[in-house]
N, C-alpha and C. Protein backbone atom coordinates (compact mmCIF):
# COMPACT_ATOMS: atom_id res chain seq x y z
N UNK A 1 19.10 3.20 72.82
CA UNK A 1 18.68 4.54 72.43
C UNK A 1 19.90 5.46 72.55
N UNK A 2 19.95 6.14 71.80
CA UNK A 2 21.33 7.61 71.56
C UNK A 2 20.92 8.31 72.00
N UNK A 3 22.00 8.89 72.77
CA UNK A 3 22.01 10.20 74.23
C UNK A 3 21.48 11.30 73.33
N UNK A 4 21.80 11.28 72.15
CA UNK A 4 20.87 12.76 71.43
C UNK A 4 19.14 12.27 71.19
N UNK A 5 19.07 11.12 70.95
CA UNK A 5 17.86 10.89 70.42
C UNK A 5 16.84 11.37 72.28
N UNK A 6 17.59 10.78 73.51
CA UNK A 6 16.88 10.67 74.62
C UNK A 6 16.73 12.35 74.90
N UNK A 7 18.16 13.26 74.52
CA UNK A 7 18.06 14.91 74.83
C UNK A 7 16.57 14.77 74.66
N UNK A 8 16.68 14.86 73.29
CA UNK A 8 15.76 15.64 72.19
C UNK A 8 14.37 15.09 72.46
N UNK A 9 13.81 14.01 73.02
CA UNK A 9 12.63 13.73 73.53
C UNK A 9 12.23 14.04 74.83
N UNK A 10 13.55 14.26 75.54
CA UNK A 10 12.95 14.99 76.98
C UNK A 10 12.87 16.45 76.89
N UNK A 11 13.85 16.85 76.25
CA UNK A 11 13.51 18.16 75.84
C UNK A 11 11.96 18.73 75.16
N UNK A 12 11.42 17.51 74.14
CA UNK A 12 10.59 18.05 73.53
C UNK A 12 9.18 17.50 74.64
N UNK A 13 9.41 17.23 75.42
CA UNK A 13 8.52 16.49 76.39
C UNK A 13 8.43 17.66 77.54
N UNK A 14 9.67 18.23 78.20
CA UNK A 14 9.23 18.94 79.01
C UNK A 14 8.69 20.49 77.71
N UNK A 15 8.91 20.63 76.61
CA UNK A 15 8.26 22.16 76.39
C UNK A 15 6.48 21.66 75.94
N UNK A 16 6.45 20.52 75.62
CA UNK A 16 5.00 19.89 76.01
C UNK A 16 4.33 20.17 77.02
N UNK A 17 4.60 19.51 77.80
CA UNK A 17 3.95 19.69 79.54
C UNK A 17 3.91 21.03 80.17
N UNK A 18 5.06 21.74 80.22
CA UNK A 18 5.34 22.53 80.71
C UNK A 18 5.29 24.02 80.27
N UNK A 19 5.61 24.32 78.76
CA UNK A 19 5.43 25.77 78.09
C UNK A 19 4.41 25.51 77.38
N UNK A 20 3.77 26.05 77.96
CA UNK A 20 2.32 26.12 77.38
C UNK A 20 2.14 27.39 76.11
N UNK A 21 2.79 28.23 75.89
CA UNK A 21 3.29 29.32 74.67
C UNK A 21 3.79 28.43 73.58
N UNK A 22 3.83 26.98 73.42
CA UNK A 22 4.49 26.61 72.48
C UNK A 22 3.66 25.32 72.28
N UNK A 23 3.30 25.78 70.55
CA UNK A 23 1.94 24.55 70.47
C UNK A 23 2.51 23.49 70.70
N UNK A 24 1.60 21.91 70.73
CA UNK A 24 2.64 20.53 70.48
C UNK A 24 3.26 19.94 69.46
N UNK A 25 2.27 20.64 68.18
CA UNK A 25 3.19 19.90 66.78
C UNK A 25 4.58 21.07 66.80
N UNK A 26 4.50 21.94 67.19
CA UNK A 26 5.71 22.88 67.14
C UNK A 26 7.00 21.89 67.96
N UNK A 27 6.94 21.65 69.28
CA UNK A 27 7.50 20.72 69.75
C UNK A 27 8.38 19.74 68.95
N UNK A 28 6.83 19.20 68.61
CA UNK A 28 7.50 17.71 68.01
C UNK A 28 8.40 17.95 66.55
N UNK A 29 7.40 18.71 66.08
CA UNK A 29 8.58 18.79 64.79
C UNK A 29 10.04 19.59 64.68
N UNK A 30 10.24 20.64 65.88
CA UNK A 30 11.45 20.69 66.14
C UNK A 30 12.19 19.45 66.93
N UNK A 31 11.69 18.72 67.20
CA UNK A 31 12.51 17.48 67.77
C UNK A 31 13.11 16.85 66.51
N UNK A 32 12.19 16.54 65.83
CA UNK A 32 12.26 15.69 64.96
C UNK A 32 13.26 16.63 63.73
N UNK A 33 13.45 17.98 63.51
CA UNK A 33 14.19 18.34 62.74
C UNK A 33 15.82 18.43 63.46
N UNK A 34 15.39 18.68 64.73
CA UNK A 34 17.03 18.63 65.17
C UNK A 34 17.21 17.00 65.14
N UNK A 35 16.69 15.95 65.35
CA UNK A 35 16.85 14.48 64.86
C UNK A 35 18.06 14.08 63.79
N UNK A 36 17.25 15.07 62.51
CA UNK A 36 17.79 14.90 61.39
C UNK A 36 19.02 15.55 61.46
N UNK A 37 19.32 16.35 62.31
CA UNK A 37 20.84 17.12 61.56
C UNK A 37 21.65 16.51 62.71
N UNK A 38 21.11 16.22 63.73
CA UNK A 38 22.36 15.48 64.63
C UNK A 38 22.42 13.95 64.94
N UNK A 39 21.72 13.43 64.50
CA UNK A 39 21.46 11.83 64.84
C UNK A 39 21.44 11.04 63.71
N UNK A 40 21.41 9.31 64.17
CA UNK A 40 21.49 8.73 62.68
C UNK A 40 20.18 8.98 61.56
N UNK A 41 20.25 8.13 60.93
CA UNK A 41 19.04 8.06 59.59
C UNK A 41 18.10 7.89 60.34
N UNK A 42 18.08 6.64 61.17
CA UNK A 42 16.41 6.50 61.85
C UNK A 42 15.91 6.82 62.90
N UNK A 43 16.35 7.74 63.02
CA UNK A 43 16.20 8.63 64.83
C UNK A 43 15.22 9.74 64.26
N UNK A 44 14.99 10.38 63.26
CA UNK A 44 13.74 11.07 63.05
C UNK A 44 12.48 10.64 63.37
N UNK A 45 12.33 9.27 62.62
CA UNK A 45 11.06 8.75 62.67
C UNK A 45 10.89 7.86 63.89
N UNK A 46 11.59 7.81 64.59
CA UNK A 46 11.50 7.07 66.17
C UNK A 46 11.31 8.19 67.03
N UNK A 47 12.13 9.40 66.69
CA UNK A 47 11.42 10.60 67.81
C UNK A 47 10.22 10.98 67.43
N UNK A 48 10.08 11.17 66.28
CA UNK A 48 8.37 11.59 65.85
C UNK A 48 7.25 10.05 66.52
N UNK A 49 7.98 8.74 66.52
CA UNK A 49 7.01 8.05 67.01
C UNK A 49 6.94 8.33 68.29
N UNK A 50 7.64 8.32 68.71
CA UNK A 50 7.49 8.17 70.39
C UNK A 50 6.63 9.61 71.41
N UNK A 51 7.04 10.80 70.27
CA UNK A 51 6.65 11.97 71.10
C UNK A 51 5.16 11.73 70.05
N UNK A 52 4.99 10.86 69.43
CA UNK A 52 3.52 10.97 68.74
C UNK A 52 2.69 9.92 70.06
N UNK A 53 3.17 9.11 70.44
CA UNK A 53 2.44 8.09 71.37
C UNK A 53 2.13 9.18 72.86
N UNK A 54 2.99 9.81 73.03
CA UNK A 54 2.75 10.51 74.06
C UNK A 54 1.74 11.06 73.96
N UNK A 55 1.06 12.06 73.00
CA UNK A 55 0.21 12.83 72.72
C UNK A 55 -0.83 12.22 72.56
């Protein structure tokens, strides 16, 4: 796993749990858009899976 892909899921994991002012698809799909501009091709759809299993 890539140190951006792990940021970006703990990141989007603690504003899950923890900020409750911020819905969960909001979360996830900013994970998943910062995915795309800093990580490889298939790190979008592996952060969207993984923060989707969580939920």
């Amino acid at each position: 796993m890539a140190k951006v892909d792990l940021a970006l899921i703990r990141l989007a994991v603690y504003e899950i749990k923890y900020e409750a002012d911020i819905p969960t698809g909001v979360a996830i799909n900013e994970a998943v858009e910062l995915a795309k501009i800093y990580s490889s091709d298939g790190a979008p759809s592996f952060v969207n899976g993984v923060l989707a299993k969580l939920v």
